[in-house]
Protein backbone atom coordinates (compact mmCIF):
# COMPACT_ATOMS: atom_id res chain seq x y z
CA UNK A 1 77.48 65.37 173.40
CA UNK A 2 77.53 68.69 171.79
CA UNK A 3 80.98 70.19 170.32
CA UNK A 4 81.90 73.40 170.92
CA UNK A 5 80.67 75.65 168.04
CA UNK A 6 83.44 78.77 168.98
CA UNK A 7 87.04 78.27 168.18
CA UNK A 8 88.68 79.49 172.11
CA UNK A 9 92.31 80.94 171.44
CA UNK A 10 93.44 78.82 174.92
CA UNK A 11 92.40 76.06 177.43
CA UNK A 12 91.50 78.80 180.40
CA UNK A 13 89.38 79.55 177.36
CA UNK A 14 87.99 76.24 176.29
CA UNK A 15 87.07 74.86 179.60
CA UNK A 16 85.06 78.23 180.51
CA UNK A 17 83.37 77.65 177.08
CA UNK A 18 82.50 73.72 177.61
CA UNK A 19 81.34 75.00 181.45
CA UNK A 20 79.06 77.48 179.72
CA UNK A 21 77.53 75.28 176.95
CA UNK A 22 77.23 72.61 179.38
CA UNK A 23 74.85 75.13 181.85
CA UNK A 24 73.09 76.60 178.46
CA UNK A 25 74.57 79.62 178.61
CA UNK A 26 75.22 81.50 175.47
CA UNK A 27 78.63 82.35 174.09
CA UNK A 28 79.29 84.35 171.12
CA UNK A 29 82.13 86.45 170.28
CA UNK A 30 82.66 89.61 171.47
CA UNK A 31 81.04 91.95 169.37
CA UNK A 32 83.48 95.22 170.27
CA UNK A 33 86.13 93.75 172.25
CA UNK A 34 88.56 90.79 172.28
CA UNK A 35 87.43 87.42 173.63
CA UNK A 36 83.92 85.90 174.47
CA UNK A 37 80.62 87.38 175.36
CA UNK A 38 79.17 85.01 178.03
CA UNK A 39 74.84 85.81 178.36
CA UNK A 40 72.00 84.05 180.04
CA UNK A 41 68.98 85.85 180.55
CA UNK A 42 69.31 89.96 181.51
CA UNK A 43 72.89 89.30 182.48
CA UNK A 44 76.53 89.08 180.16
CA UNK A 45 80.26 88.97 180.75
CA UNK A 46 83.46 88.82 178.71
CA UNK A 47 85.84 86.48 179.48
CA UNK A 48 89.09 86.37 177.43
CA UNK A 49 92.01 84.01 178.74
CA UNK A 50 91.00 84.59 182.11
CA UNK A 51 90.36 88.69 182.19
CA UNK A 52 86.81 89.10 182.82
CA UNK A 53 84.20 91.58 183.62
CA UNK A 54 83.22 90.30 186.85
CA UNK A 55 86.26 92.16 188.39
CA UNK A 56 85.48 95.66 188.64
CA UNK A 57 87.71 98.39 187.47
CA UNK A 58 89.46 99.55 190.48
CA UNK A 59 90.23 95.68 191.24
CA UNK A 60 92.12 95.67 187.78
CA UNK A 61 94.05 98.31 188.34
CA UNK A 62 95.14 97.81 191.32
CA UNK A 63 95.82 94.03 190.22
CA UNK A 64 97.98 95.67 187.40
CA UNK A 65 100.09 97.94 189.77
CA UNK A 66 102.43 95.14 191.77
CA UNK A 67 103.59 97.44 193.98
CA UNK A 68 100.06 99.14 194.74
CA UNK A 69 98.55 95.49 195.58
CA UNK A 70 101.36 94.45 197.70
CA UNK A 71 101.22 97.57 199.50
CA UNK A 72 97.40 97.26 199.99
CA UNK A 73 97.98 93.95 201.50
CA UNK A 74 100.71 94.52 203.76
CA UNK A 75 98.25 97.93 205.14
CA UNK A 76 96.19 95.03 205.64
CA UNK A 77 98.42 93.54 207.51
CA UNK A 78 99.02 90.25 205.11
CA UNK A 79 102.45 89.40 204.52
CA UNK A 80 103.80 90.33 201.49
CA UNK A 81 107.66 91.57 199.70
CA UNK A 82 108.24 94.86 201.13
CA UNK A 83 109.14 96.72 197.06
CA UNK A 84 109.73 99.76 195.18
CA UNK A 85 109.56 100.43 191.13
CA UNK A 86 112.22 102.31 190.18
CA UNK A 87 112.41 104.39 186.46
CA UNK A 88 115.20 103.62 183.48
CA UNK A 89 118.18 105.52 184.62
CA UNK A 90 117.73 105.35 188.55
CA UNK A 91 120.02 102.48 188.78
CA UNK A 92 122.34 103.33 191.48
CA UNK A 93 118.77 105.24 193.20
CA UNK A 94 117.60 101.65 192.77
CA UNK A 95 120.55 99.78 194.31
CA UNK A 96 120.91 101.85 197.44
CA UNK A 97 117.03 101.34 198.34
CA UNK A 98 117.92 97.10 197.71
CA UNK A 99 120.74 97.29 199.56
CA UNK A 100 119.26 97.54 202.97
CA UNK A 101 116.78 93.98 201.70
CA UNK A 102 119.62 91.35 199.72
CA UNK A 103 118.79 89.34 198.55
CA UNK A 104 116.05 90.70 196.14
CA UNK A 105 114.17 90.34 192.67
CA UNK A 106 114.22 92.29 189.73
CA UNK A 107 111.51 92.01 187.25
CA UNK A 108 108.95 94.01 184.96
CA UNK A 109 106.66 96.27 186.71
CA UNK A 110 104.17 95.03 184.34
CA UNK A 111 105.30 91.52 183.40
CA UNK A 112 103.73 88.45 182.57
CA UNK A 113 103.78 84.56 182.86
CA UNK A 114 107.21 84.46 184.52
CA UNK A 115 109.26 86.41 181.76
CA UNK A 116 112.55 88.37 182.75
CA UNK A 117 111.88 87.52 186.66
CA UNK A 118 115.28 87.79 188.21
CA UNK A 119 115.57 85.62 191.45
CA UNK A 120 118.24 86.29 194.59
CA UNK A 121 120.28 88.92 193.51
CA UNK A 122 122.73 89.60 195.99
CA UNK A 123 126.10 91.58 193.95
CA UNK A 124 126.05 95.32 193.01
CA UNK A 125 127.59 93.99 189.30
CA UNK A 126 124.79 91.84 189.23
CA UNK A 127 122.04 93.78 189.97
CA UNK A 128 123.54 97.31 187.87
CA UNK A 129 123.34 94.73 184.71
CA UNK A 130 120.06 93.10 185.03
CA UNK A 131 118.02 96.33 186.00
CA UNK A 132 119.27 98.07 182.76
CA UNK A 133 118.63 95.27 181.32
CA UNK A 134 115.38 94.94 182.08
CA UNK A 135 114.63 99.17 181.70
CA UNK A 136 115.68 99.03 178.21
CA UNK A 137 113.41 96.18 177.61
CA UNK A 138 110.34 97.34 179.72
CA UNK A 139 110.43 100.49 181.05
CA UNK A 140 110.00 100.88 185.07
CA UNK A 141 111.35 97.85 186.82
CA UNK A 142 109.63 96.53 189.90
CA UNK A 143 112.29 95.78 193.04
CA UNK A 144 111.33 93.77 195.81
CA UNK A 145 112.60 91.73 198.85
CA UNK A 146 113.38 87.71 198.10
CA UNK A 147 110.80 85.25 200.33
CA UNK A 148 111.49 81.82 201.33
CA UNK A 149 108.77 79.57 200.71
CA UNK A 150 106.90 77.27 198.37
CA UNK A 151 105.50 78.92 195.30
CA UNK A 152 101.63 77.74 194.98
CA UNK A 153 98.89 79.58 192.59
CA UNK A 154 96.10 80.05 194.49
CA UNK A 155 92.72 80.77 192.84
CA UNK A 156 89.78 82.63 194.34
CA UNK A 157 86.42 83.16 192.75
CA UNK A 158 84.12 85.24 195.45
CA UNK A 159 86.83 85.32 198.47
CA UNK A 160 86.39 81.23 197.92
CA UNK A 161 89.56 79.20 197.52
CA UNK A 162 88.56 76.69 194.75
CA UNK A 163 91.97 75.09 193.90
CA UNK A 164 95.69 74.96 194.33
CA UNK A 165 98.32 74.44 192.32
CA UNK A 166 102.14 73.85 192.68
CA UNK A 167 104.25 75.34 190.41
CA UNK A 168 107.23 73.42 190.02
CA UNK A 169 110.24 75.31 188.05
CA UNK A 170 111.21 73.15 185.14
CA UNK A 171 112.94 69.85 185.95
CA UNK A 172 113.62 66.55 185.18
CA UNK A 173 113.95 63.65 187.59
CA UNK A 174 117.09 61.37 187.25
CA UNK A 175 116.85 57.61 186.32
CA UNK A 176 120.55 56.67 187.09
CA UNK A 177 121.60 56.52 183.08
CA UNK A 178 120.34 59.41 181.13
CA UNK A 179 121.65 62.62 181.00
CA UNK A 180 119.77 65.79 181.01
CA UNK A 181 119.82 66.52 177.61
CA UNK A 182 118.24 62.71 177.35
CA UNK A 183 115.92 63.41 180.08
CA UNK A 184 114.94 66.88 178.49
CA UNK A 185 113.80 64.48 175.52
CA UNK A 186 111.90 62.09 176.96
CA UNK A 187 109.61 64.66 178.57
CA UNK A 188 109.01 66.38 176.15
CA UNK A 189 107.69 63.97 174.45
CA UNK A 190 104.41 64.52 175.71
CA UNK A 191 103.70 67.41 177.59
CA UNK A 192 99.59 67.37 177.27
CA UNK A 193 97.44 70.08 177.01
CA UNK A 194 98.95 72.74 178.54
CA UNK A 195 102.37 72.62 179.59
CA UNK A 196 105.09 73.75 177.37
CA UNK A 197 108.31 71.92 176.40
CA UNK A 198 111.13 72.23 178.35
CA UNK A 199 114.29 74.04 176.62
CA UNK A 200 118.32 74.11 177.29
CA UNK A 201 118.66 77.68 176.44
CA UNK A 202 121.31 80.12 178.23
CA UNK A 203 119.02 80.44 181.11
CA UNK A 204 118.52 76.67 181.38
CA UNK A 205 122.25 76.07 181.29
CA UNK A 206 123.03 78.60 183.62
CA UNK A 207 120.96 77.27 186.32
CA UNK A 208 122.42 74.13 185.84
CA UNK A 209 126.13 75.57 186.27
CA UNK A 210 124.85 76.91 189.62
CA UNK A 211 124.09 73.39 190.81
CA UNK A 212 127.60 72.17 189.39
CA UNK A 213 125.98 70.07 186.59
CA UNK A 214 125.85 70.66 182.60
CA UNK A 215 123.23 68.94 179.91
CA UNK A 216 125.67 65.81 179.59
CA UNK A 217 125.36 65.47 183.32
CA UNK A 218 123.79 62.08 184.53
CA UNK A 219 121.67 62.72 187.32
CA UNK A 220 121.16 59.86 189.74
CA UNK A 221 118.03 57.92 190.00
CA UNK A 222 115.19 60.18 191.86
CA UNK A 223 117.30 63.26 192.01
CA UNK A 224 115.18 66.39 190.94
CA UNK A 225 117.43 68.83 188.26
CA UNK A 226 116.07 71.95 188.04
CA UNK A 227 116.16 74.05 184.86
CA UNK A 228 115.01 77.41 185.91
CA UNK A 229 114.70 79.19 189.06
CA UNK A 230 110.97 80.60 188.60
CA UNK A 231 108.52 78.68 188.37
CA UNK A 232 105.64 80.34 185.84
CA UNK A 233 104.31 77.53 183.59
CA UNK A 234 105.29 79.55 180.02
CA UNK A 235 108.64 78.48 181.42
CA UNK A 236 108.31 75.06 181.53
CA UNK A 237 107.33 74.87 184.99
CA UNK A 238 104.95 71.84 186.06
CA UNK A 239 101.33 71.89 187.24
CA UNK A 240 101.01 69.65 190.39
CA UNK A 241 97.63 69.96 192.42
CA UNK A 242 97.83 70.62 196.24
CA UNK A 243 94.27 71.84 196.97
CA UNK A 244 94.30 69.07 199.61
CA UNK A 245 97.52 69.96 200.89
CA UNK A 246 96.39 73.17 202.32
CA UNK A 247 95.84 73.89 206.26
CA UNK A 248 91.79 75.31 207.12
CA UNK A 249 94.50 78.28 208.81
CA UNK A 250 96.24 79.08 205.60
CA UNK A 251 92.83 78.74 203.53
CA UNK A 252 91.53 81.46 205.84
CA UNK A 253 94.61 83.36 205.50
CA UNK A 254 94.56 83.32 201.73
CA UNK A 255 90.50 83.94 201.76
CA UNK A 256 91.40 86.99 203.89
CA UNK A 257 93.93 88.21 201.72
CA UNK A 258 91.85 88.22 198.34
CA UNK A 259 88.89 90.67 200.73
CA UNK A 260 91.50 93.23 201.30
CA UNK A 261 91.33 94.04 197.29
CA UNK A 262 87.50 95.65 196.71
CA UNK A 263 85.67 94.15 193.49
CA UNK A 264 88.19 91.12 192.83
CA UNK A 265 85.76 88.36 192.20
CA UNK A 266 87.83 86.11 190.25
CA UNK A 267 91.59 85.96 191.09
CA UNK A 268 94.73 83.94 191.08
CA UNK A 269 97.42 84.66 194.15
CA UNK A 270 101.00 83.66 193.85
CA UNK A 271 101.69 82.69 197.24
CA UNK A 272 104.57 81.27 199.16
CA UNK A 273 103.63 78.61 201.68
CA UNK A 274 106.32 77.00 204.38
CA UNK A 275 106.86 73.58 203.52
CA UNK A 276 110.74 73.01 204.15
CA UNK A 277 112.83 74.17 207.06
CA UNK A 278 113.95 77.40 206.91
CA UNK A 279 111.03 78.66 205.09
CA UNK A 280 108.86 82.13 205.62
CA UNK A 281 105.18 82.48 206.78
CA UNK A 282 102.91 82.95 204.48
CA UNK A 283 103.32 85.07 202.08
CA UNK A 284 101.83 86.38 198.82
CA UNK A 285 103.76 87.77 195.99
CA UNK A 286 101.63 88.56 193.26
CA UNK A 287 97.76 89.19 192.51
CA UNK A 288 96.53 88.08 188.99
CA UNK A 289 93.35 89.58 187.84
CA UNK A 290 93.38 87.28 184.80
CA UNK A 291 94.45 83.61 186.18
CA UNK A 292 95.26 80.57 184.24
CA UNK A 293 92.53 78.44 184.89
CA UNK A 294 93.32 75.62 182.41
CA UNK A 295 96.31 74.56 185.05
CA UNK A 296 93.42 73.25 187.59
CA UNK A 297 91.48 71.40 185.33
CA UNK A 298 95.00 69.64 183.49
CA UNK A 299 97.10 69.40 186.13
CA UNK A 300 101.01 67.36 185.59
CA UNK A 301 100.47 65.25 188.70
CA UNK A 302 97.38 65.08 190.90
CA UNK A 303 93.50 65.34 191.17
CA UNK A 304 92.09 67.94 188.31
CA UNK A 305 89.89 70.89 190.02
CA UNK A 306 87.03 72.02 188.03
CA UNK A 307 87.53 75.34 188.42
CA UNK A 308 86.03 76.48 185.03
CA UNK A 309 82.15 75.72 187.44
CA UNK A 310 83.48 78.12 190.34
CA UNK A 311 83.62 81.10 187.88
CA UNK A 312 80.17 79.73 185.79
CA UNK A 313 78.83 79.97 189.62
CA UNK A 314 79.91 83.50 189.92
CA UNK A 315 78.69 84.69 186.72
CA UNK A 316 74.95 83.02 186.36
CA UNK A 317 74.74 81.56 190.27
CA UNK A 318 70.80 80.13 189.24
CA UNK A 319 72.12 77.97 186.26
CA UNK A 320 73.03 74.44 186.71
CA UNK A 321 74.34 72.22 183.97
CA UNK A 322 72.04 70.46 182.12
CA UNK A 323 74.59 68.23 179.13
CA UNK A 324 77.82 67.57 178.52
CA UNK A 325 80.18 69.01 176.15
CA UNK A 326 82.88 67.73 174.12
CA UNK A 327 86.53 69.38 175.36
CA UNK A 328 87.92 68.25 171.89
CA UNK A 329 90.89 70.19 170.71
């Protein structure tokens, strides 16, 4: 067993870096950017929580624009949110362009791992508040029509899908006698590698309200309590693999819909897949040039995906592993 001899700032980091060491491939530092230099023989590539120089430019910036991606894929003729990003100060612009799509979301243009995404807006009050809101925090604020559906992270490494994940908002599941707060506790006891601890914040509490219940509540036994409404792991959302769960039709629909962005080798896509009634087709709603890989490899229920080997594949395709190397924190 050999440890690893690099400090990685995060898991998507350390199980790239284990993957590498395991095939012989050297990894140093970056020596002018942030993150890793990854080398074997004439050819090298960063990698740095996931953004990585096998996706080309173009790929990254499209990635980067939501509304340019989802546009791209719908002239591709994929499903995805019909949306529109809208400048601080065009509120009421804003608001007549949503009213025509209600429900809708509200969230960053630019945002990351789940933060400020606003879910089924459906009042005028409602949605005047949270877009200023969110333009005095951010800047341009991305609007977009609300999809039924399953929310599943999806990632791709050469058109490939390699693994699937779940992502379940946060939650606890009822035993009968505790109460939320109590059931907040005990799960957060341990919540491995990568997940973060669940919270009873404003947000938290509010959700609950909307389902009639409060943190001395005592849900029954087996009854799932949501604590937020998206689902993004930095949230407290769970990690639950469904690779297996997925049709050959969607896999080919998903495969498809990572070839309609040029030079996006390694990807994760936020899709929405039917699985209760009343449910949407398939549908994608975001493109993530830098995915969270660690979620695949420590999943919160089901079979871990080594996913960490796809993207070694990509990089040095002749290079096999030859030992194994300590994942040690």
């Amino acid at each position: 067993m050999r440890s690893i001899g690099i400090a990685p700032t995060s898991w998507t980091n350390t199980v790239v870096v284990a993957e590498a060491l395991e095939r012989g491939v050297t990894v140093e530092k970056h020596p002018t950017r942030r993150g890793l230099l990854l080398s074997h023989g004439a050819k090298s590539y960063r990698w740095s929580g996931g953004a990585n120089t096998l996706n080309t430019r173009l790929a990254i910036l499209t990635a980067n624009q939501k509304d340019v991606a989802s546009r791209l894929l719908r002239n591709a003729g994929h499903n995805a949110p019909e949306n529109a990003v809208f400048r601080p100060g065009e509120t009421a612009r804003a608001w007549a362009w949503a009213d025509e799509l209600l429900p809708v979301v509200l969230k960053p243009r630019d945002g990351r791992q789940g933060n400020d995404v606003h879910v089924g807006v459906r009042e005028e009050e409602e949605f005047f508040r949270i877009f200023d809101a969110l333009a005095e925090r951010h800047g341009d604020v991305l609007v977009e029509k609300f999809c039924s559906g399953t929310e599943h992270r999806c990632l791709l490494v050469e058109h490939k899908l390699i693994a699937v994940t779940e992502r379940r908002p946060a939650s606890v599941e009822g035993d009968g006698r505790s109460s939320v707060a109590e059931l907040v506790s005990k799960k957060n006891k341990d919540r491995g590698r990568i997940h973060k601890p669940l919270s009873l914040g404003p947000d938290e509490q509010q959700t609950l309200a909307r389902a009639g219940l409060h943190v001395d509540s005592v849900p029954k036994e087996g009854q799932r309590v949501y604590l937020r409404v998206t689902s993004n792991l930095h949230t407290g959302g769970d990690a639950i693999d469904a690779t297996d769960a997925v049709t050959p039709e969607e896999k080919a629909q998903i495969e498809a819909m990572s070839r309609s962005i040029p030079g996006l080798r390694v990807a994760g896509f936020d899709v929405l897949l039917p699985r209760s009634k009343g449910d949407g087709p398939l549908t994608v709603l975001e493109v993530n040039k830098a995915p969270m890989i660690s979620m695949h490899h420590f999943p919160w229920e089901g079979e871990a995906r080594n996913a960490a080997g796809a993207v070694l594949d990509a990089m040095f395709p002749a290079v096999a592993p030859v030992s194994k190397v300590s994942l040690a924190a």
